[in-house]
Protein backbone atom coordinates (compact mmCIF):
# COMPACT_ATOMS: atom_id res chain seq x y z
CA UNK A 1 30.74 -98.41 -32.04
CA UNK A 2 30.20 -96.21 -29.35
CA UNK A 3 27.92 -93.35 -31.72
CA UNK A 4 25.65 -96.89 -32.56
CA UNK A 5 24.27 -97.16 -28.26
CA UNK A 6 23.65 -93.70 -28.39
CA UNK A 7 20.41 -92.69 -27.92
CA UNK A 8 18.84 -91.39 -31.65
CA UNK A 9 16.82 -87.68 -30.57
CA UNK A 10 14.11 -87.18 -32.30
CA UNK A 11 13.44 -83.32 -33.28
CA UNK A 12 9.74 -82.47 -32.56
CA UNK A 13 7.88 -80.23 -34.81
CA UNK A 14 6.14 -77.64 -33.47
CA UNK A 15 2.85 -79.10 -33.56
CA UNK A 16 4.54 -81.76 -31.31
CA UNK A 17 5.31 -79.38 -29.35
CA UNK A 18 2.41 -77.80 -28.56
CA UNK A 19 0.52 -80.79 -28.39
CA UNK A 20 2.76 -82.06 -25.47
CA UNK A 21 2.34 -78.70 -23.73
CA UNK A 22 -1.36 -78.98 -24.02
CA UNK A 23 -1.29 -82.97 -22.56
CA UNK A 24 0.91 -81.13 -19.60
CA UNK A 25 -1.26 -78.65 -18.60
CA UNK A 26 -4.16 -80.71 -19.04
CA UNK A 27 -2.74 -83.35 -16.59
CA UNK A 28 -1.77 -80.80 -14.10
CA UNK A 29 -5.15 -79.15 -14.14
CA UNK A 30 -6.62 -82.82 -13.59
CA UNK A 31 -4.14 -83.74 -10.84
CA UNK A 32 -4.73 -80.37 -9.06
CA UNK A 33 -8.69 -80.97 -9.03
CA UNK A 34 -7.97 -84.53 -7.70
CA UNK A 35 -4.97 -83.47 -4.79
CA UNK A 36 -6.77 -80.10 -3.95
CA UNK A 37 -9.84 -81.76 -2.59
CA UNK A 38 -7.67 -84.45 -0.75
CA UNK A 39 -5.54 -82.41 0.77
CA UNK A 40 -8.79 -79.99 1.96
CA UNK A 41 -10.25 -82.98 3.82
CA UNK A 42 -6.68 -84.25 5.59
CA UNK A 43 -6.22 -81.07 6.59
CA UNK A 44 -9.81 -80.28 7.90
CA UNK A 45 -9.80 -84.22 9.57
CA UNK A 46 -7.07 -82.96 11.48
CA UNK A 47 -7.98 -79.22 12.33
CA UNK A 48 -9.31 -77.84 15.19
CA UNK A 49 -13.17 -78.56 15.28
CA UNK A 50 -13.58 -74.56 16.09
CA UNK A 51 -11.68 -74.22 12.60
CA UNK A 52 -13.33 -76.27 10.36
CA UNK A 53 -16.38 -74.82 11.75
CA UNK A 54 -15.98 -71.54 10.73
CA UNK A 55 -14.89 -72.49 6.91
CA UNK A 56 -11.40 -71.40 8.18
CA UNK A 57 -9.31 -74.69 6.88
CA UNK A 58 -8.57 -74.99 3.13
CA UNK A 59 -4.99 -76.65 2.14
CA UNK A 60 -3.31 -75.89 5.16
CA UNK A 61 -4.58 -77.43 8.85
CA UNK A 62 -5.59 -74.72 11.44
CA UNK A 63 -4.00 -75.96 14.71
CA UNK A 64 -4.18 -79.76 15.41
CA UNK A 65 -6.34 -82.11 16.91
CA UNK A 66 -7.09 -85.90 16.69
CA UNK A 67 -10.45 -85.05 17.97
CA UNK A 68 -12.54 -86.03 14.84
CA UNK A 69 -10.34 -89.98 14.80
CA UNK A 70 -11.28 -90.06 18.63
CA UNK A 71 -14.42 -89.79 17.77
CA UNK A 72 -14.83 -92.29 14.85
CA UNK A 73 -13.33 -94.71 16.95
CA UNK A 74 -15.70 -94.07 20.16
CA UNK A 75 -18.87 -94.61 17.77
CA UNK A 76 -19.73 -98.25 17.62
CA UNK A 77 -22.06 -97.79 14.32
CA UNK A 78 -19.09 -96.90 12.73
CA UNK A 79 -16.79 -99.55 14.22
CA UNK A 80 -19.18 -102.15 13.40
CA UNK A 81 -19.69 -100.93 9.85
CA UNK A 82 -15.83 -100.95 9.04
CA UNK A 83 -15.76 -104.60 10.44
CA UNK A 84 -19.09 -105.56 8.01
CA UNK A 85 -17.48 -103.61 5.48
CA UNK A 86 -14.05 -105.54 5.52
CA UNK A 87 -15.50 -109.05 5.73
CA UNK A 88 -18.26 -108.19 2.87
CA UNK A 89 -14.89 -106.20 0.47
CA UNK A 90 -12.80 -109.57 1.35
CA UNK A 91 -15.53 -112.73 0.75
CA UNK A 92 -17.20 -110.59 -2.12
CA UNK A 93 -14.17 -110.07 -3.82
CA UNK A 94 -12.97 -114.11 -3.24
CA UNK A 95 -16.32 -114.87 -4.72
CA UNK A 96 -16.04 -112.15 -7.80
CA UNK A 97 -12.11 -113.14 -8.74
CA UNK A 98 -13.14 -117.13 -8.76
CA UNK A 99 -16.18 -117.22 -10.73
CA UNK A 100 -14.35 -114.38 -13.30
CA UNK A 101 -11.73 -116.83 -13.91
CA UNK A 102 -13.38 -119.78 -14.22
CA UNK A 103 -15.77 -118.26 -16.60
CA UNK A 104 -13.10 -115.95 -18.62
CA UNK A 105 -10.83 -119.47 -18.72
CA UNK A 106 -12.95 -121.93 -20.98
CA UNK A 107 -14.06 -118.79 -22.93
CA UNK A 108 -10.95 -118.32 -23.90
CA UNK A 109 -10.49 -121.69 -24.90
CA UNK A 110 -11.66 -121.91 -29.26
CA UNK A 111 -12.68 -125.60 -28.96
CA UNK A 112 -15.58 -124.80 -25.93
CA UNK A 113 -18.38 -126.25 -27.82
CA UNK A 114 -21.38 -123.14 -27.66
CA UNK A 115 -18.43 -120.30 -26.75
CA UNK A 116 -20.16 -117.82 -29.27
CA UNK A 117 -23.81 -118.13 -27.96
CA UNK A 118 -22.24 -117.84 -23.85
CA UNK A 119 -20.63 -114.78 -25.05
CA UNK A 120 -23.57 -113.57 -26.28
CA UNK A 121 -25.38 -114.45 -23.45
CA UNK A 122 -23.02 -112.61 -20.85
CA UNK A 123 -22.96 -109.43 -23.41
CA UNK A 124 -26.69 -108.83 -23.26
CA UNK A 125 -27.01 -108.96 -19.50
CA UNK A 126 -24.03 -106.10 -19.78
CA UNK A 127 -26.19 -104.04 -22.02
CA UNK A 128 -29.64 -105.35 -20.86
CA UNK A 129 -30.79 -105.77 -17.23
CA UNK A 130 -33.75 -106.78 -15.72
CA UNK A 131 -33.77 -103.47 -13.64
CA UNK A 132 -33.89 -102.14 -9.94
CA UNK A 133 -37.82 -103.81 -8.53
CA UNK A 134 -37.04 -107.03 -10.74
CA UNK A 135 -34.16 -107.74 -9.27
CA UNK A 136 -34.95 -107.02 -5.66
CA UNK A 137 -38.22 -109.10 -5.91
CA UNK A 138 -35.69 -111.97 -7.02
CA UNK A 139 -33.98 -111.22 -3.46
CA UNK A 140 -36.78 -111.01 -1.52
CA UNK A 141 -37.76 -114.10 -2.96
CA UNK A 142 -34.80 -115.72 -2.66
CA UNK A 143 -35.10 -114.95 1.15
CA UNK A 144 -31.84 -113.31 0.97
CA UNK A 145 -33.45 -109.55 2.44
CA UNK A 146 -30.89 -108.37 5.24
CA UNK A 147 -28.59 -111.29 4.78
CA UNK A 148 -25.07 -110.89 3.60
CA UNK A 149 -25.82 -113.07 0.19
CA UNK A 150 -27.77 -109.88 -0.87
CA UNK A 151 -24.66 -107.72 -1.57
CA UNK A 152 -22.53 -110.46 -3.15
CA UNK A 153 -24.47 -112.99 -5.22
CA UNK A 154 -26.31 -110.75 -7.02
CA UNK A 155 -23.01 -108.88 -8.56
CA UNK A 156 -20.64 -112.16 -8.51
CA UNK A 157 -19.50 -111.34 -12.13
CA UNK A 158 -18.87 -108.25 -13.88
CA UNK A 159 -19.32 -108.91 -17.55
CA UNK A 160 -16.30 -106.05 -18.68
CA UNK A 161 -13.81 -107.89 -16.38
CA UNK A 162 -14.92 -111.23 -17.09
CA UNK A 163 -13.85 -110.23 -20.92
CA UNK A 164 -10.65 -108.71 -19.54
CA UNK A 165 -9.75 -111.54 -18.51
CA UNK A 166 -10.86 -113.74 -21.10
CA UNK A 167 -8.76 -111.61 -23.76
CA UNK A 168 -5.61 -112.18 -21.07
CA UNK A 169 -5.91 -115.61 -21.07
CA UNK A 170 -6.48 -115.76 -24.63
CA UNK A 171 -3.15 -113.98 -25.92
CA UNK A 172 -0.99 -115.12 -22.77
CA UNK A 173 -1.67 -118.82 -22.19
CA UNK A 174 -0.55 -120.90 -25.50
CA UNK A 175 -2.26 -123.66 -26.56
CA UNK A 176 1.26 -125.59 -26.37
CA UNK A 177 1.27 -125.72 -22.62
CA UNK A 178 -2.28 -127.58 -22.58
CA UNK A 179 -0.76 -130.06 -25.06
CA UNK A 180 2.13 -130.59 -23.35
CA UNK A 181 0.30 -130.64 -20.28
CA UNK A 182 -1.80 -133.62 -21.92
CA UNK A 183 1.07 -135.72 -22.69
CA UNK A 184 2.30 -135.29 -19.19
CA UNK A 185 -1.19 -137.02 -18.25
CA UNK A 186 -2.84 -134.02 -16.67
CA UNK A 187 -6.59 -132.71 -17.57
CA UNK A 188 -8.15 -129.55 -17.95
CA UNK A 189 -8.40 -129.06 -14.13
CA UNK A 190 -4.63 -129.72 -13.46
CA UNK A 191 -3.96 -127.63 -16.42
CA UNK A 192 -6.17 -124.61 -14.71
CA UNK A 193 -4.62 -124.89 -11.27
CA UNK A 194 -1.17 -125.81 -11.84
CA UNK A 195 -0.62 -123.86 -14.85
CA UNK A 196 -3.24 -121.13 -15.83
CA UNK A 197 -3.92 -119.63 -12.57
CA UNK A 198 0.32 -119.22 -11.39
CA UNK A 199 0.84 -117.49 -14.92
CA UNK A 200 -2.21 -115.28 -14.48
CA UNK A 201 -1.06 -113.26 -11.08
CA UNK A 202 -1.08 -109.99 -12.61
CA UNK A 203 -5.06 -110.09 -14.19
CA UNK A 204 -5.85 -111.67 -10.73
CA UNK A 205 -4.39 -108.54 -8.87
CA UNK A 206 -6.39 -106.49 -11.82
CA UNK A 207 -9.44 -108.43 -10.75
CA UNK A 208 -8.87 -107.90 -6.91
CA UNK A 209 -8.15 -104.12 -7.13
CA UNK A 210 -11.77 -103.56 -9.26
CA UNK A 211 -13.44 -105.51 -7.44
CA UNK A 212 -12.51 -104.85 -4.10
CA UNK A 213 -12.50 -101.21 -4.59
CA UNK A 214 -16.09 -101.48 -6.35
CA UNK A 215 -17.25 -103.04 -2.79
CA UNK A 216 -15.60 -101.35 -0.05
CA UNK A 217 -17.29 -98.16 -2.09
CA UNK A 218 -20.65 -100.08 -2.45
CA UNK A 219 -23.67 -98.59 -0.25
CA UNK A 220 -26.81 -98.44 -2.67
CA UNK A 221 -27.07 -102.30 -2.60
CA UNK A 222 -27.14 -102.39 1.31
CA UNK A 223 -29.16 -99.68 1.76
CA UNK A 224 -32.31 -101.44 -0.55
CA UNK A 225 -31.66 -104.87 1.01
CA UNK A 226 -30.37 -104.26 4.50
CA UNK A 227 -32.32 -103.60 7.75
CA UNK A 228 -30.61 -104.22 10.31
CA UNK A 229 -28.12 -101.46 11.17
CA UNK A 230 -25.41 -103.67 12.38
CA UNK A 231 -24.95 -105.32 9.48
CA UNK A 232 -24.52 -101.82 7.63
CA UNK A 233 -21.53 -101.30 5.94
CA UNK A 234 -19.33 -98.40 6.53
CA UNK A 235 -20.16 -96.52 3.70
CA UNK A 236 -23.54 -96.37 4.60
CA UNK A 237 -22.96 -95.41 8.28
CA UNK A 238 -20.62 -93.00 6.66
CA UNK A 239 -23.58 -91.75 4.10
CA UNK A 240 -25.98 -91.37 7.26
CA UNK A 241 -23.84 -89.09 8.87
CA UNK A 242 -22.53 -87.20 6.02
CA UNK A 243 -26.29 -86.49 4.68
CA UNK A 244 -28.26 -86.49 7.76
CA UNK A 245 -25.19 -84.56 9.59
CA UNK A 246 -26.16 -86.68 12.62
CA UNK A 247 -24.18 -88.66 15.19
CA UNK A 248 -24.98 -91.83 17.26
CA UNK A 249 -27.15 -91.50 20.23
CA UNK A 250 -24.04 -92.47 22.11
CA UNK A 251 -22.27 -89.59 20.67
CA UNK A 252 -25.00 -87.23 20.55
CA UNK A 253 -25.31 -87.51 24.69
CA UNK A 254 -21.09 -86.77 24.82
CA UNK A 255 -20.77 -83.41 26.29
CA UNK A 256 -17.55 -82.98 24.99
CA UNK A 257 -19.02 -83.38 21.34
CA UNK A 258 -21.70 -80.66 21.55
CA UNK A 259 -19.22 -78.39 23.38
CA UNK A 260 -16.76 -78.79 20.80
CA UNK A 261 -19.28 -79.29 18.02
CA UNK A 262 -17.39 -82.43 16.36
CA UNK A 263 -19.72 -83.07 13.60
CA UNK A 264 -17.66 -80.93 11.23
CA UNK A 265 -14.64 -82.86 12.01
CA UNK A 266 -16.40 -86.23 12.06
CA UNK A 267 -17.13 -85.87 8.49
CA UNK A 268 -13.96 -84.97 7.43
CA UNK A 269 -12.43 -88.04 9.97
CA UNK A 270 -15.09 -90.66 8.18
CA UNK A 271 -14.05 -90.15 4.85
CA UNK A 272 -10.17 -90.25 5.40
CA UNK A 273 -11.01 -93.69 7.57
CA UNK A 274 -12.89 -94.82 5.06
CA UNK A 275 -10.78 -94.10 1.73
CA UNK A 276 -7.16 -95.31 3.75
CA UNK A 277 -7.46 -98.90 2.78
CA UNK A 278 -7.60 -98.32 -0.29
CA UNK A 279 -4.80 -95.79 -0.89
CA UNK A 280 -2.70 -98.36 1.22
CA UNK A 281 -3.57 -101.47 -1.07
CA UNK A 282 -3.37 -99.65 -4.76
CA UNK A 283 0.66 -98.91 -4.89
CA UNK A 284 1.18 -102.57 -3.47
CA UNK A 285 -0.82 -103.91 -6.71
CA UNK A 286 -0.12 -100.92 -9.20
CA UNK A 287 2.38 -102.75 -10.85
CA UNK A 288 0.40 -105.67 -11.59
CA UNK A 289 -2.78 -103.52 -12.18
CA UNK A 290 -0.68 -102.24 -15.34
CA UNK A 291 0.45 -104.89 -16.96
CA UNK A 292 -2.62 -106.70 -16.76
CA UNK A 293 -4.68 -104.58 -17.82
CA UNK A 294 -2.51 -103.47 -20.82
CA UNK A 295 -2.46 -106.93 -21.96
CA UNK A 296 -5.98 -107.07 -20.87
CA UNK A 297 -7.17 -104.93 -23.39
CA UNK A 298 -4.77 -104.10 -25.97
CA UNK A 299 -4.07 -107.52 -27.44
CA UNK A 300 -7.12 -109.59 -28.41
């Protein structure tokens, strides 16, 4: 009894072997060109500015100074841009996850009367577009130029998640519940809030992640259809200063930036404030992030 809940090993050939030696190495080589440049800007954001200047920091920091965060957090541009960039990553993503779901839903559903030609419809504006001057003449028209309706309505859906989630709800929600939901006296609607949408927590924290990640990253949309610089996001204060290599008037006039010469370190102290959020948020939803997409896009 006790030989049968022993584990069976399996004996790996030698091509097995080497094949699993190759998938190593390849995955350390990847994770060392993803943590190598990581730990180069931590440790520079965190160096002395003299340091950095000279090219001196690499993995290691050289001394230590919070100069570079002081200095983020003196400059209002970039204050102002992580507020415009929180409030645009939370309400964009609100309005992304919604419509998804209530478009992936009744696609899901066999007897939605025209579900082949809306399908269609939603897979030729993934592979066809109307392109970059179209759609910003559909803005301007739209009067929606340096408003905040400019960065979200025109990306509401992504078509790829939108059929993520249509696949999940197709091969996790049965067709029994609705029925049984129907004899209970309940409709579609209290079938999609009080049903559907509790069982569906782990595509919804799929559908967060993407797209909240897709618009705290976002700057190309804001910089065609913003003007006014306090309603710039953070990555595109963050993209002025890491291009131009310039500083706020407010910061420029700071004697103690130009004699410590802080736009290294600034750079270095952007990008770090920038990408935290982000590293804080993805191990809360990881597990969640798995299994939905795994059952996302494996069963069909």
């Amino acid at each position: 009894m006790s030989n049968l809940n022993k584990p069976t090993k399996v004996k790996l050939s030698s091509g097995d072997r080497i094949f699993y030696i190759g998938v190593d190495v390849m995955m350390i080589i990847i994770g060392l060109l993803v943590a190598v440049p990581i730990l180069h800007i931590i440790s520079a954001s965190i160096s002395q500015p003299s340091a950095v200047t000279q090219g001196k920091v690499f993995l290691l920091p050289q001394g230590f100074s919070l100069e570079g965060y002081k200095a983020v957090f003196r400059d209002d541009n970039i204050l102002s841009g992580y507020g415009n960039t929180i409030l645009y990553t939370v309400l964009g993503t609100v309005i992304n996850v919604c419509l998804t779901i209530a478009a992936a839903y009744p696609l899901s559903r066999k007897d939605m009367p025209g579900r082949n030609w809306i399908m269609f419809l939603f897979t030729f504006s993934m592979m066809f577009s109307g392109g970059l001057i179209p759609t910003y003449l559909l803005v301007r028209d739209l009067k929606m130029i340096n408003t905040i309706w400019a960065l979200l309505l025109p990306y509401a859906i992504n078509t790829y998640n939108m059929i993520v989630a249509r696949t999940f709800f197709a091969s996790t929600i049965p067709k029994e519940l609705l029925e049984a939901t129907r004899i209970d006296g309940g409709d579609d609607f209290t079938f999609f809030f009080k049903v559907v949408v509790p069982l569906s927590k782990s595509i919804i924290a799929v559908l967060s992640l993407y797209y909240a990640v897709a618009a705290w990253n976002s700057y190309f949309s804001a910089f065609l259809y913003l003007n006014d610089q306090k309603k710039f996001p953070l990555q595109l204060v963050l993209r002025d200063i890491l291009i131009g290599n310039t500083m706020s008037s407010e910061m420029a006039e700071s004697a103690s930036v130009v004699q410590n010469d802080l736009s290294g370190i600034l750079k270095y102290a952007s990008i770090i404030c920038a990408s935290l959020p982000v590293w804080i948020i993805y191990p809360i939803v990881q597990k969640h992030f798995v299994k939905g997409v795994m059952i996302g896009s494996i069963k069909g």
